[in-house]
PDB file of N, CA and C in Angstrom:
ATOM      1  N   UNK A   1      34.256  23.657  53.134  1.00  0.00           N
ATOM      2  CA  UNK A   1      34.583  24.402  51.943  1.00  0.00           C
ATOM      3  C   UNK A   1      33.316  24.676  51.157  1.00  0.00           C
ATOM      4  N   UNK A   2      33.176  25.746  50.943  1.00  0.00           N
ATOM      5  CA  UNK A   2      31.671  26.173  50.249  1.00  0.00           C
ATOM      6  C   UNK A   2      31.999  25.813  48.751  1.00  0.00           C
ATOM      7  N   UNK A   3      31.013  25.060  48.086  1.00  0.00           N
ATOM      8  CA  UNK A   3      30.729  24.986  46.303  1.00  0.00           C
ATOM      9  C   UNK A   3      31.144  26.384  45.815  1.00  0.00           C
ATOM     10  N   UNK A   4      31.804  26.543  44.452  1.00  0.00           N
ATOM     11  CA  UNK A   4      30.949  27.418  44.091  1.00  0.00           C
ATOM     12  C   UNK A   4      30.575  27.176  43.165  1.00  0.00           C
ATOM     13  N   UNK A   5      29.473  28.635  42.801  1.00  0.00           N
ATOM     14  CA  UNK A   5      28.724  28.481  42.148  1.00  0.00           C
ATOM     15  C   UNK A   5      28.714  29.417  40.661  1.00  0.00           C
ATOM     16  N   UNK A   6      27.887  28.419  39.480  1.00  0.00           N
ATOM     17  CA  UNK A   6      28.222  29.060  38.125  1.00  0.00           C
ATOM     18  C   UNK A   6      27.042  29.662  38.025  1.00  0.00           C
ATOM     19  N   UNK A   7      27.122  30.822  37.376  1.00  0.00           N
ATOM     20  CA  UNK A   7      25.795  31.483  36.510  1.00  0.00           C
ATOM     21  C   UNK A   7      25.747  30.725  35.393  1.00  0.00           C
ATOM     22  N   UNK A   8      24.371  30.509  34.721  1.00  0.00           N
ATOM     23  CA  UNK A   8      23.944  29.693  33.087  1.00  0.00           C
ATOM     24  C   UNK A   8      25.382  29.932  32.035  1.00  0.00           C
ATOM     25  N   UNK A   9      25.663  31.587  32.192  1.00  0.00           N
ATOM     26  CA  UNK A   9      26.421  31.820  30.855  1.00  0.00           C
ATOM     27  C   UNK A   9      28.038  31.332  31.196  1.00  0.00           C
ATOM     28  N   UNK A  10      28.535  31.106  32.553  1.00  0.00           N
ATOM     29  CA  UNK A  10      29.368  30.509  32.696  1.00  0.00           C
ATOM     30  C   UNK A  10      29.564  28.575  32.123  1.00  0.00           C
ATOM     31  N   UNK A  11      28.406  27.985  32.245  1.00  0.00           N
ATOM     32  CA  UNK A  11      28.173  26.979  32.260  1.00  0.00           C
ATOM     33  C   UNK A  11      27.641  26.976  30.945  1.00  0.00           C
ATOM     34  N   UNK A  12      27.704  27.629  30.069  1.00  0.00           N
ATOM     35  CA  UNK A  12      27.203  27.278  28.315  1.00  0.00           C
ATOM     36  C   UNK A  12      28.812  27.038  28.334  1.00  0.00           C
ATOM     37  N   UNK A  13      29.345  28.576  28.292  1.00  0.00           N
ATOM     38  CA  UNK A  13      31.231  28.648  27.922  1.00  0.00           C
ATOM     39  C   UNK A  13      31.640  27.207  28.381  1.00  0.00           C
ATOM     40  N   UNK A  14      31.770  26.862  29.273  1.00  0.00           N
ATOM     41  CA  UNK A  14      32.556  25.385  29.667  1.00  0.00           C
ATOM     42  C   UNK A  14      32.130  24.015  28.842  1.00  0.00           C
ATOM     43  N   UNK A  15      30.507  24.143  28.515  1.00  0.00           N
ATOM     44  CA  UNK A  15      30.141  22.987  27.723  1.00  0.00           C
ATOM     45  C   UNK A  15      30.516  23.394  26.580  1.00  0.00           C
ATOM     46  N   UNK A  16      30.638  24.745  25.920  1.00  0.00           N
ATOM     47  CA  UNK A  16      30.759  24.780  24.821  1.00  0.00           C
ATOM     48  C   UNK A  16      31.923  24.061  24.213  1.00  0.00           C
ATOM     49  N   UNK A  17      33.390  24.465  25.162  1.00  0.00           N
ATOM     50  CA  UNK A  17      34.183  24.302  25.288  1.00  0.00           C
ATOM     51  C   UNK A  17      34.915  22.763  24.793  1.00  0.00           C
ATOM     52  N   UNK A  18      33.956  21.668  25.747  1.00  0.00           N
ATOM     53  CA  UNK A  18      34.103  20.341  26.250  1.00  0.00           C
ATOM     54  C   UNK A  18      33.168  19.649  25.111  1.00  0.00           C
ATOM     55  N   UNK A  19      32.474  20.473  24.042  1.00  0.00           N
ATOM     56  CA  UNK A  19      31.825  19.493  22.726  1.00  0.00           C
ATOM     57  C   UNK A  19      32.774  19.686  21.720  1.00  0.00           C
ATOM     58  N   UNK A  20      32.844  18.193  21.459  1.00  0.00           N
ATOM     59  CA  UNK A  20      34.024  18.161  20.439  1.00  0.00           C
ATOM     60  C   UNK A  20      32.827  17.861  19.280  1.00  0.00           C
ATOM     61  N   UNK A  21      32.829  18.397  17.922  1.00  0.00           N
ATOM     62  CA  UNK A  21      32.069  18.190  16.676  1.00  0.00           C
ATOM     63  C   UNK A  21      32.666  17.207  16.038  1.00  0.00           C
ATOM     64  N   UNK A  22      31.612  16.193  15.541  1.00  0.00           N
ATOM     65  CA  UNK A  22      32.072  14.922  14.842  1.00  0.00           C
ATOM     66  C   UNK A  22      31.358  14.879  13.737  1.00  0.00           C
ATOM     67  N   UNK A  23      31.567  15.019  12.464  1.00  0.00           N
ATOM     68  CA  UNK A  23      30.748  14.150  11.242  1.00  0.00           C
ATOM     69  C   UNK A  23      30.420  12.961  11.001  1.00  0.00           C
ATOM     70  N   UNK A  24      29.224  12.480  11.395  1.00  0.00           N
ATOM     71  CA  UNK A  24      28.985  11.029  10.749  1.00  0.00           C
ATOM     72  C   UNK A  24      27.969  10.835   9.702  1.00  0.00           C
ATOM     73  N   UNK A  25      28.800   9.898   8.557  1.00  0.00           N
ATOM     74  CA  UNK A  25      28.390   9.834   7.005  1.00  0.00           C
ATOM     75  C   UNK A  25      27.062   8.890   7.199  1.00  0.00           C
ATOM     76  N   UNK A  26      26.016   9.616   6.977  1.00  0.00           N
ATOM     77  CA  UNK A  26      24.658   8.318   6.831  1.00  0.00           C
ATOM     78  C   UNK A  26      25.245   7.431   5.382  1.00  0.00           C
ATOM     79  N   UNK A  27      24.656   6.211   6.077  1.00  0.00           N
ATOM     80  CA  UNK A  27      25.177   5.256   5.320  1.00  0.00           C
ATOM     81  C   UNK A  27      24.188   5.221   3.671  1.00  0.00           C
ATOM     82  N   UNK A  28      24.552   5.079   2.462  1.00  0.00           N
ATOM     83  CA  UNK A  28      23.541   5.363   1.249  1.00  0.00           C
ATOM     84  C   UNK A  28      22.507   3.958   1.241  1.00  0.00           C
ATOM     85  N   UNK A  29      21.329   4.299   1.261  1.00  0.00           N
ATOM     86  CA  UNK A  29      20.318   3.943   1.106  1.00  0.00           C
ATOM     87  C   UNK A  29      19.333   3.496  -0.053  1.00  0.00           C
ATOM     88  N   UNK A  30      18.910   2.742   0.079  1.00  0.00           N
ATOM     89  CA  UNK A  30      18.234   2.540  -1.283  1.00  0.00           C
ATOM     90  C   UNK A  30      17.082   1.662  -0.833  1.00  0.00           C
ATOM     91  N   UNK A  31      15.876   2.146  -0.990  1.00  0.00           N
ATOM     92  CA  UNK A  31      14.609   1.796  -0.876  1.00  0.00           C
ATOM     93  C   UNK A  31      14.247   0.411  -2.064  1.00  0.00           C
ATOM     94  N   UNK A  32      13.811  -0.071  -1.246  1.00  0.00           N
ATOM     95  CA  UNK A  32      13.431  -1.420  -2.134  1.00  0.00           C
ATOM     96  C   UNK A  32      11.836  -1.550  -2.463  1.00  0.00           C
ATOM     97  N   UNK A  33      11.381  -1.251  -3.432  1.00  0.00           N
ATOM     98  CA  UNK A  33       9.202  -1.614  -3.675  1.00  0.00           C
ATOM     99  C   UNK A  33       9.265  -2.888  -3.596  1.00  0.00           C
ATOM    100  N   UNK A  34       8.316  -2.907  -2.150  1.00  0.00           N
ATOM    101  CA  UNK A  34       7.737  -4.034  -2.324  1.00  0.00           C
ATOM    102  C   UNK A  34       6.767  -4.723  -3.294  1.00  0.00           C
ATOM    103  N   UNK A  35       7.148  -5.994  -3.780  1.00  0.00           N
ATOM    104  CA  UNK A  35       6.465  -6.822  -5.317  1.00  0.00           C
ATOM    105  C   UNK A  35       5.089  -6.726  -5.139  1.00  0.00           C
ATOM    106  N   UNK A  36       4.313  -6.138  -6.102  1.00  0.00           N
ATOM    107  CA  UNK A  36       3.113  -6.126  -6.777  1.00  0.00           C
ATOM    108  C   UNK A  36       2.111  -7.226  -6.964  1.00  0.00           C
ATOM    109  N   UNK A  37       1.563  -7.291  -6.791  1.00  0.00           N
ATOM    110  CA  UNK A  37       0.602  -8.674  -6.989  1.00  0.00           C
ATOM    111  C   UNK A  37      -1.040  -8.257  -8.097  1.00  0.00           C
ATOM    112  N   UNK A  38      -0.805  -8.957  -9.232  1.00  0.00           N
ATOM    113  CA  UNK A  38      -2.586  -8.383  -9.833  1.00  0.00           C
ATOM    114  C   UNK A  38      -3.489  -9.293  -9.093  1.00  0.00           C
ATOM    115  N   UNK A  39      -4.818  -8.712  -9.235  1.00  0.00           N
ATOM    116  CA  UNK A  39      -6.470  -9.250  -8.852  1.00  0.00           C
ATOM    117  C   UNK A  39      -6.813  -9.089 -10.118  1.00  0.00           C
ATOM    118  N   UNK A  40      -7.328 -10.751 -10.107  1.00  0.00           N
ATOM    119  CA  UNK A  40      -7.876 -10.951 -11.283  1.00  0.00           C
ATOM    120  C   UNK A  40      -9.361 -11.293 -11.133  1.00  0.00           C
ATOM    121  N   UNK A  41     -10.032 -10.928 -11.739  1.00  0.00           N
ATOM    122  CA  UNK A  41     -11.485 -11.621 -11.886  1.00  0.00           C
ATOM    123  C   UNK A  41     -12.002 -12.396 -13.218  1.00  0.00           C
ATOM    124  N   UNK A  42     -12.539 -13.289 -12.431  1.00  0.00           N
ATOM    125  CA  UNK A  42     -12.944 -14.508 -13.527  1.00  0.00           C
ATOM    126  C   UNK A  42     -13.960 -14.350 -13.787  1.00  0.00           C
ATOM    127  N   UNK A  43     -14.577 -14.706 -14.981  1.00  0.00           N
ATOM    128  CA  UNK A  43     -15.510 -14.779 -15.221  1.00  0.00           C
ATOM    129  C   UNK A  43     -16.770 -16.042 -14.961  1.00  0.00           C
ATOM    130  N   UNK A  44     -17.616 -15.725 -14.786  1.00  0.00           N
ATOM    131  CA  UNK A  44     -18.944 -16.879 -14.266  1.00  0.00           C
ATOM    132  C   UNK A  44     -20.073 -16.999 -14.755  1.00  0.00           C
ATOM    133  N   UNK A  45     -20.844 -17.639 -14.931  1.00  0.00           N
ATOM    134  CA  UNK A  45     -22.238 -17.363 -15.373  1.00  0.00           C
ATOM    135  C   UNK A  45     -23.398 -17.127 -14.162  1.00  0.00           C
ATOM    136  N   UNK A  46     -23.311 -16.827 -12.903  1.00  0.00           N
ATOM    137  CA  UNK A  46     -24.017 -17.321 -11.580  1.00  0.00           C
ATOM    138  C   UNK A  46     -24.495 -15.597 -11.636  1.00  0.00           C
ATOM    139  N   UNK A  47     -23.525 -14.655 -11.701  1.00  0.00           N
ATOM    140  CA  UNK A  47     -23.473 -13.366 -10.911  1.00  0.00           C
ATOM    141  C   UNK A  47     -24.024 -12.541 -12.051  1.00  0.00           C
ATOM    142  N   UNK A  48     -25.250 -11.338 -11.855  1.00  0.00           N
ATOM    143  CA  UNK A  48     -25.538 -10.797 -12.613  1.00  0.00           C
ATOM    144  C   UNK A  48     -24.306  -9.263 -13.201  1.00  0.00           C
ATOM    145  N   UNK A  49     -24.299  -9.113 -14.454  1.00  0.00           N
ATOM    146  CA  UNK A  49     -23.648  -8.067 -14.537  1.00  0.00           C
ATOM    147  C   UNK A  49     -23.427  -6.565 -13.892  1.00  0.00           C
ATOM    148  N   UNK A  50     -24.691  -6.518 -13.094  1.00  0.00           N
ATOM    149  CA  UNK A  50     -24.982  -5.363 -12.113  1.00  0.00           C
ATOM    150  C   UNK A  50     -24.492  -5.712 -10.732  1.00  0.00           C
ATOM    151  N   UNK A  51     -24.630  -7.049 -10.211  1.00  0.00           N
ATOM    152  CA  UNK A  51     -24.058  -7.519  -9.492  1.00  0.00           C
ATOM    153  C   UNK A  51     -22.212  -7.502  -9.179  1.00  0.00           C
ATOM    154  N   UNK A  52     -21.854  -7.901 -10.195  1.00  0.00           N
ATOM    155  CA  UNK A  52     -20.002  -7.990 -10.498  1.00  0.00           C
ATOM    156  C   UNK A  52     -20.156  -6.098 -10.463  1.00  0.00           C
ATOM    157  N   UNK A  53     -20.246  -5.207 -10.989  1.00  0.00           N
ATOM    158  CA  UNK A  53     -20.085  -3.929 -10.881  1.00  0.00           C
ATOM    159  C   UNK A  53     -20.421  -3.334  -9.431  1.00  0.00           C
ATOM    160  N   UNK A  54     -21.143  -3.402  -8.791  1.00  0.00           N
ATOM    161  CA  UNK A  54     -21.403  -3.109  -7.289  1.00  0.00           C
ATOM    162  C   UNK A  54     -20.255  -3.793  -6.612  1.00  0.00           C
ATOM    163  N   UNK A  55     -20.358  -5.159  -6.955  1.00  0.00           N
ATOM    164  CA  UNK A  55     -19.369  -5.959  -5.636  1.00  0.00           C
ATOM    165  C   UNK A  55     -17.944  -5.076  -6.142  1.00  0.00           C
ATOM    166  N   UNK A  56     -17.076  -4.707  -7.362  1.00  0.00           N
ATOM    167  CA  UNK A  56     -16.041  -4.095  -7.723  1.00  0.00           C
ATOM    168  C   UNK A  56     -16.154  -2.831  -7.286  1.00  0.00           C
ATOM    169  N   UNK A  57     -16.834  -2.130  -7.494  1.00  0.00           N
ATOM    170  CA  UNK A  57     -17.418  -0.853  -6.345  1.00  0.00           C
ATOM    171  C   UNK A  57     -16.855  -0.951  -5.368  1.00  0.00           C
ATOM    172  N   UNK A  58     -17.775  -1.911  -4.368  1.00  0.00           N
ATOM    173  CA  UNK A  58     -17.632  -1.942  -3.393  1.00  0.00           C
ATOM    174  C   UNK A  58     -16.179  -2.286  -2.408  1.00  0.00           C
ATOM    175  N   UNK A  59     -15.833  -2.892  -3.527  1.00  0.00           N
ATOM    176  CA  UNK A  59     -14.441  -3.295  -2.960  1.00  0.00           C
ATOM    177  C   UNK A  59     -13.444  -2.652  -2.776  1.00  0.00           C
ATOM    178  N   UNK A  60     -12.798  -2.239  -4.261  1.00  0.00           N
ATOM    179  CA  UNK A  60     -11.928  -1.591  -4.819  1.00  0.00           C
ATOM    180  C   UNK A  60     -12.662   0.029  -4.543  1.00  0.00           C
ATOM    181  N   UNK A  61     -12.554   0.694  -3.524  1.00  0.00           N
ATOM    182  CA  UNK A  61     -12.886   2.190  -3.712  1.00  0.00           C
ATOM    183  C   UNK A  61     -12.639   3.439  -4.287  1.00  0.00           C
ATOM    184  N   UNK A  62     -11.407   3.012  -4.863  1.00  0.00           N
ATOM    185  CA  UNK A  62     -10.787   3.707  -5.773  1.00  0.00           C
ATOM    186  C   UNK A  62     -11.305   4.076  -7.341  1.00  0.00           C
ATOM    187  N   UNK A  63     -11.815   2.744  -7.813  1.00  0.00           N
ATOM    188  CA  UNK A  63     -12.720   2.256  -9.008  1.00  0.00           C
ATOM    189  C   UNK A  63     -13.937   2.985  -9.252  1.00  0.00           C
ATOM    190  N   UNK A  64     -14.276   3.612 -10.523  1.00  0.00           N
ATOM    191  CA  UNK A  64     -15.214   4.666 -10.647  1.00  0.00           C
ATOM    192  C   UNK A  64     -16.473   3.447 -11.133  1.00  0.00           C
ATOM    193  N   UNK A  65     -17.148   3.906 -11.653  1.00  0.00           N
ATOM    194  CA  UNK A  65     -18.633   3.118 -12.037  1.00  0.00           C
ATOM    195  C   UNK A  65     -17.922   2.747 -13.663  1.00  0.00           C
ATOM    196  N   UNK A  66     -17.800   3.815 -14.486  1.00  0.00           N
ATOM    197  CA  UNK A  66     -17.210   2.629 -16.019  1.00  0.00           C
ATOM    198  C   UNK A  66     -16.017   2.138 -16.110  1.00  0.00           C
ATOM    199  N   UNK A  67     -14.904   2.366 -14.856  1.00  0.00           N
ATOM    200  CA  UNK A  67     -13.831   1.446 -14.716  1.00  0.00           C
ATOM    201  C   UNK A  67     -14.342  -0.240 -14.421  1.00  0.00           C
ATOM    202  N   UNK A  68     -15.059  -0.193 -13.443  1.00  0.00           N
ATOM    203  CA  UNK A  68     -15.592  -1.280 -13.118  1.00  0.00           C
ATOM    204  C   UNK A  68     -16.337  -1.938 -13.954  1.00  0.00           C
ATOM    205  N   UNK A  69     -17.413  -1.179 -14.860  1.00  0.00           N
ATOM    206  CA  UNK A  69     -18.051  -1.874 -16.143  1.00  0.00           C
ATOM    207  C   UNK A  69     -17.102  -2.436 -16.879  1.00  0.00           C
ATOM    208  N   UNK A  70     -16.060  -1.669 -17.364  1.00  0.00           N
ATOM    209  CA  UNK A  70     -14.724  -1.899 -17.945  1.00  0.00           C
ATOM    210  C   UNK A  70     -14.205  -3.440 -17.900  1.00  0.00           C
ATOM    211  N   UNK A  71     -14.275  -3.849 -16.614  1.00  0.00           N
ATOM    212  CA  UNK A  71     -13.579  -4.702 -15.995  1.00  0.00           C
ATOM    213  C   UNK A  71     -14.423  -6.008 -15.950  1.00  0.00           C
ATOM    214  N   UNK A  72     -15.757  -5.336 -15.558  1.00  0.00           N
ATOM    215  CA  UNK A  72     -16.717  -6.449 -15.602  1.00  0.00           C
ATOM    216  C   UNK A  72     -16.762  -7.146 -17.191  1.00  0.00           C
ATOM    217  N   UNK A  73     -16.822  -5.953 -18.214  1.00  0.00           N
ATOM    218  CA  UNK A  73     -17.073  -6.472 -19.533  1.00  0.00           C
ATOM    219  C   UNK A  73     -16.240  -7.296 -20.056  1.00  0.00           C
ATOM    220  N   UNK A  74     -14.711  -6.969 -19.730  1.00  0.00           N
ATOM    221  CA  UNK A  74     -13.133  -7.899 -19.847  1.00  0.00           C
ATOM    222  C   UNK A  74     -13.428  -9.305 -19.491  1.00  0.00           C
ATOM    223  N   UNK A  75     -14.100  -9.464 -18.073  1.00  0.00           N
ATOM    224  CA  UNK A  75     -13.905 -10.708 -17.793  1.00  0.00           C
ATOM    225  C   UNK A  75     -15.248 -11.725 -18.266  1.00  0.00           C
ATOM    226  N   UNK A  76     -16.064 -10.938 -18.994  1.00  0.00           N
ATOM    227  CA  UNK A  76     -17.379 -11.295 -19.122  1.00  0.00           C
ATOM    228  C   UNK A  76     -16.834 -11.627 -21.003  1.00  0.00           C
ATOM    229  N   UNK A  77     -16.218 -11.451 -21.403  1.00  0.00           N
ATOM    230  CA  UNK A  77     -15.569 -11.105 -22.813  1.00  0.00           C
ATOM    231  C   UNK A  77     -14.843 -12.222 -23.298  1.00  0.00           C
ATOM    232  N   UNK A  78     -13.733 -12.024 -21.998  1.00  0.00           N
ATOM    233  CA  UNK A  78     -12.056 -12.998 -22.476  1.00  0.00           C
ATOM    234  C   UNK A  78     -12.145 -13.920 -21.220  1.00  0.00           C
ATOM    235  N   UNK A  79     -13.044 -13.792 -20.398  1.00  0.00           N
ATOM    236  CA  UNK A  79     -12.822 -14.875 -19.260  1.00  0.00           C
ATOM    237  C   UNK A  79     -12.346 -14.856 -18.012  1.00  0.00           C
ATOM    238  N   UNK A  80     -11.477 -13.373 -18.294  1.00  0.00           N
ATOM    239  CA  UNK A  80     -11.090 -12.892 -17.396  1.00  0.00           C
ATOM    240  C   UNK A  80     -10.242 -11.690 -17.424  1.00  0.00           C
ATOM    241  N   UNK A  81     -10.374 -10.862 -16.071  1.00  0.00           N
ATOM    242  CA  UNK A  81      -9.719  -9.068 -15.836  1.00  0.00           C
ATOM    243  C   UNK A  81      -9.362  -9.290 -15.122  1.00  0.00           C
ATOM    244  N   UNK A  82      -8.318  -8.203 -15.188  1.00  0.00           N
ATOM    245  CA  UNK A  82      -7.493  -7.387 -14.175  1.00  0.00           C
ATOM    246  C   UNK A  82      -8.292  -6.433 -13.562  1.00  0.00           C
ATOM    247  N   UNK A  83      -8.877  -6.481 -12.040  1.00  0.00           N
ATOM    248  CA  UNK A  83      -8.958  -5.156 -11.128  1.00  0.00           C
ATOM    249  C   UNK A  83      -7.980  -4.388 -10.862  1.00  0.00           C
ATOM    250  N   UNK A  84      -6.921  -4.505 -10.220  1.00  0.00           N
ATOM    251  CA  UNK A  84      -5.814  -3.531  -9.773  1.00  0.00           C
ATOM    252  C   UNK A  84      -4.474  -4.605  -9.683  1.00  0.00           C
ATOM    253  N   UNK A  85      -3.601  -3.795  -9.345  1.00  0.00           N
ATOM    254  CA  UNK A  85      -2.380  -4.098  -9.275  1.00  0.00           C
ATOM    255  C   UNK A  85      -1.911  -3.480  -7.969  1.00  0.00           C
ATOM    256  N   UNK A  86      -1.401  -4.204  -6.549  1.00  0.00           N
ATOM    257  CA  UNK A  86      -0.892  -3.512  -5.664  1.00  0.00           C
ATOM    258  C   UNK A  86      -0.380  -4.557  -4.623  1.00  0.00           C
ATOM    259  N   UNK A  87       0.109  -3.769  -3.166  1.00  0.00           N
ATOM    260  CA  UNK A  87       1.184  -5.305  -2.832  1.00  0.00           C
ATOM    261  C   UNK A  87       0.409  -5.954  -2.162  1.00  0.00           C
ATOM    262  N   UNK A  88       0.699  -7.077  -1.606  1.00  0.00           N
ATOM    263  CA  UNK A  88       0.398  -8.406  -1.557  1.00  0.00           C
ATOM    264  C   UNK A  88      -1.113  -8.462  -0.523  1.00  0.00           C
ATOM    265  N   UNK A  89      -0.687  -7.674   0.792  1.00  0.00           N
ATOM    266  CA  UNK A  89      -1.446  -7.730   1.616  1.00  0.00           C
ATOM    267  C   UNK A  89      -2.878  -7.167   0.925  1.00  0.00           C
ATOM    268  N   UNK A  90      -2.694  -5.871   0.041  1.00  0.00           N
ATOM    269  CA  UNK A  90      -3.912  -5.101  -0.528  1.00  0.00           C
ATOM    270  C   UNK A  90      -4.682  -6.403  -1.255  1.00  0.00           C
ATOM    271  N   UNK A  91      -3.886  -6.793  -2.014  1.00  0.00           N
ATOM    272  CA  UNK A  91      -4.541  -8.241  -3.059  1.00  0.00           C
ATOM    273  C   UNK A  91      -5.278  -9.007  -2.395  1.00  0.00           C
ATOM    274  N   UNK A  92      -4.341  -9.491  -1.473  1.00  0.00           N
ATOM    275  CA  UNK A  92      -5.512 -10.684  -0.983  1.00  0.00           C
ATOM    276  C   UNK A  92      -6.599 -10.030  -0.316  1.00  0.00           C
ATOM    277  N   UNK A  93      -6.497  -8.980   0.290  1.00  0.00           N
ATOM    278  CA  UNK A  93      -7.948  -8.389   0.815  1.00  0.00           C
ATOM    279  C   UNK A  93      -8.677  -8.596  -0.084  1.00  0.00           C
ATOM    280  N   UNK A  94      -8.992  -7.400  -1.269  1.00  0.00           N
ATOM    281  CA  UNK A  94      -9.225  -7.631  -2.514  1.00  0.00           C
ATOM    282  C   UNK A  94      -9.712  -8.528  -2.871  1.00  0.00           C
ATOM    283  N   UNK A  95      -9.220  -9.686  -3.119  1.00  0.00           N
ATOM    284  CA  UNK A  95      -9.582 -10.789  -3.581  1.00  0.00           C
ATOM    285  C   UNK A  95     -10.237 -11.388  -2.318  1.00  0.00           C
ATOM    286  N   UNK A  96     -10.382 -11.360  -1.635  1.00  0.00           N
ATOM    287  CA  UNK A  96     -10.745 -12.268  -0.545  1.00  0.00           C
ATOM    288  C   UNK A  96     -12.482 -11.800  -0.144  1.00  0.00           C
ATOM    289  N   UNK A  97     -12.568 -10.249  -0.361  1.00  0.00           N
ATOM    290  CA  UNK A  97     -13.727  -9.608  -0.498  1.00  0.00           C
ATOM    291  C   UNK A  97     -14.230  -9.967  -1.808  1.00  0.00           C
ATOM    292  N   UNK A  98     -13.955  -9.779  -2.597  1.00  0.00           N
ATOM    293  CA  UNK A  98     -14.381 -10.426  -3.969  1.00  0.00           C
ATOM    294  C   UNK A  98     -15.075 -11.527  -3.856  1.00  0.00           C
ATOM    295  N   UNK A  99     -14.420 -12.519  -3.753  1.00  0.00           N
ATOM    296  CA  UNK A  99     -14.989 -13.666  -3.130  1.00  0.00           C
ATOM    297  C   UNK A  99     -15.871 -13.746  -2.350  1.00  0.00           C
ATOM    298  N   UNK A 100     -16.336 -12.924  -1.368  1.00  0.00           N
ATOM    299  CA  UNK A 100     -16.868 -12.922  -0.234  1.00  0.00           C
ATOM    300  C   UNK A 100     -18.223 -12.187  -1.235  1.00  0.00           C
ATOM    301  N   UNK A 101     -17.877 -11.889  -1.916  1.00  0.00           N
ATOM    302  CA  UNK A 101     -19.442 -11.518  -2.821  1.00  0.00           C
ATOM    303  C   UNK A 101     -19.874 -12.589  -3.856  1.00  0.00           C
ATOM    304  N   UNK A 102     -19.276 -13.315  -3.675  1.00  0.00           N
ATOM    305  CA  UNK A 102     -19.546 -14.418  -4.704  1.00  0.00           C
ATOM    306  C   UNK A 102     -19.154 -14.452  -5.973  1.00  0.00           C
ATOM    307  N   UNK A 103     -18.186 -13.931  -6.390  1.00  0.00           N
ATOM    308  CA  UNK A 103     -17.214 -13.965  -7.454  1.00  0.00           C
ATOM    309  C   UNK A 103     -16.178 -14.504  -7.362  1.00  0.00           C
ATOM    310  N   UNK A 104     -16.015 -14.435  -8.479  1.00  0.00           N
ATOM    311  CA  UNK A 104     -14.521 -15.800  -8.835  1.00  0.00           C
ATOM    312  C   UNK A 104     -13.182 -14.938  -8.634  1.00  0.00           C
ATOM    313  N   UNK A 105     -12.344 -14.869  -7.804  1.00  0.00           N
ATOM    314  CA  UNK A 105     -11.217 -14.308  -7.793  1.00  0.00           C
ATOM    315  C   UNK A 105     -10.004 -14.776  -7.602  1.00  0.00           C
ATOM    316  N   UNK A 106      -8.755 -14.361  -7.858  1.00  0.00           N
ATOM    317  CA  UNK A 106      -7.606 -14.953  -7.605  1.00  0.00           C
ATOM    318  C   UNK A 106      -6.665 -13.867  -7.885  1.00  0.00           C
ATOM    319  N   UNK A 107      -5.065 -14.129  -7.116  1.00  0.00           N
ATOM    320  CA  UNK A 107      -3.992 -12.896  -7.534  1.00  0.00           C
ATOM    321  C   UNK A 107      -2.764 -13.762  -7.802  1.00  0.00           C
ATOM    322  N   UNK A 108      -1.940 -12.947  -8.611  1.00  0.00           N
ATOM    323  CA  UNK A 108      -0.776 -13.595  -9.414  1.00  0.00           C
ATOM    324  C   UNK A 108       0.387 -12.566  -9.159  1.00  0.00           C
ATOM    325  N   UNK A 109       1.435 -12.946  -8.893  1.00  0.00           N
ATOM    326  CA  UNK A 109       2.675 -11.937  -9.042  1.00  0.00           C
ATOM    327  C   UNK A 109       2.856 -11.210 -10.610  1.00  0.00           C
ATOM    328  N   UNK A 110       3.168  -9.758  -9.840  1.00  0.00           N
ATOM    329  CA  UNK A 110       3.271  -8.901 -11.121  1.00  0.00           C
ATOM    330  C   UNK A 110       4.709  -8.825 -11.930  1.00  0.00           C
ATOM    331  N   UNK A 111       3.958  -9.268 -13.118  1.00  0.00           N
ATOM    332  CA  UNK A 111       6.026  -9.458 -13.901  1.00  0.00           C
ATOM    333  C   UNK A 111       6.575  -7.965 -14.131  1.00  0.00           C
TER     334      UNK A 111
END
C-alpha cells in the first residue's frame, strides 16, 4: 500500500486544526532588593590625607576626587564616614580593598 503523501499547506490545515489554545495566568511576582550594607571608614592617624583620597579613588570608581575628600574629611573630623551604600558582596570587596591599602574599614547593615 503506497503512503500518501501531504503538501506543507495540507499539513499546516491539520496542525492547525489539532492545536487546542490554552491561557496560562503567570503567577504575580514581586521582586525582593536585596539588603544594603554601608562602608564605613575610620579614621587613623598612620595614613596621609592624600593617601585615604587615592586609596577611595581607587577603590570605589564611581567616587569623584571631592566626593572622596568629602569622605576623607568626615572621617578625619567625626572619626568616621560613610563611602557607599550597596549589597553585601559589593561591601565587603570595598572594604576588604580598603583595607588592603591600609585603612581602617568595616560594613554594617543598612537600616
Amino acid at each position: 500500500m503506497a503512503k500518501q503523501r501531504l503538501c506543507c499547506s495540507e499539513v499546516t490545515r491539520k496542525e492547525q486544526r489539532a492545536v487546542s489554545v490554552e491561557t496560562i495566568e503567570k503567577p504575580s511576582t514581586t521582586r525582593k532588593l536585596a539588603p544594603r550594607y554601608r562602608v564605613l571608614l575610620h579614621n587613623d592617624d598612620y595614613n596621609s590625607m592624600e593617601h585615604v583620597v587615592q586609596s577611595l579613588i581607587a577603590t570605589v570608581p564611581s567616587l569623584t576626587q571631592p566626593q572622596a575628600v568629602s569622605i576623607m574629611m568626615e572621617a578625619h573630623t567625626n572619626g568616621l564616614a560613610l563611602v557607599i551604600t550597596c549589597a553585601l558582596e559589593h561591601a565587603e570587596f570595598y572594604c576588604e580593598t580598603l583595607i588592603s591599602h591600609g585603612l581602617s574599614s568595616t560594613i554594617e547593615p543598612d537600616e
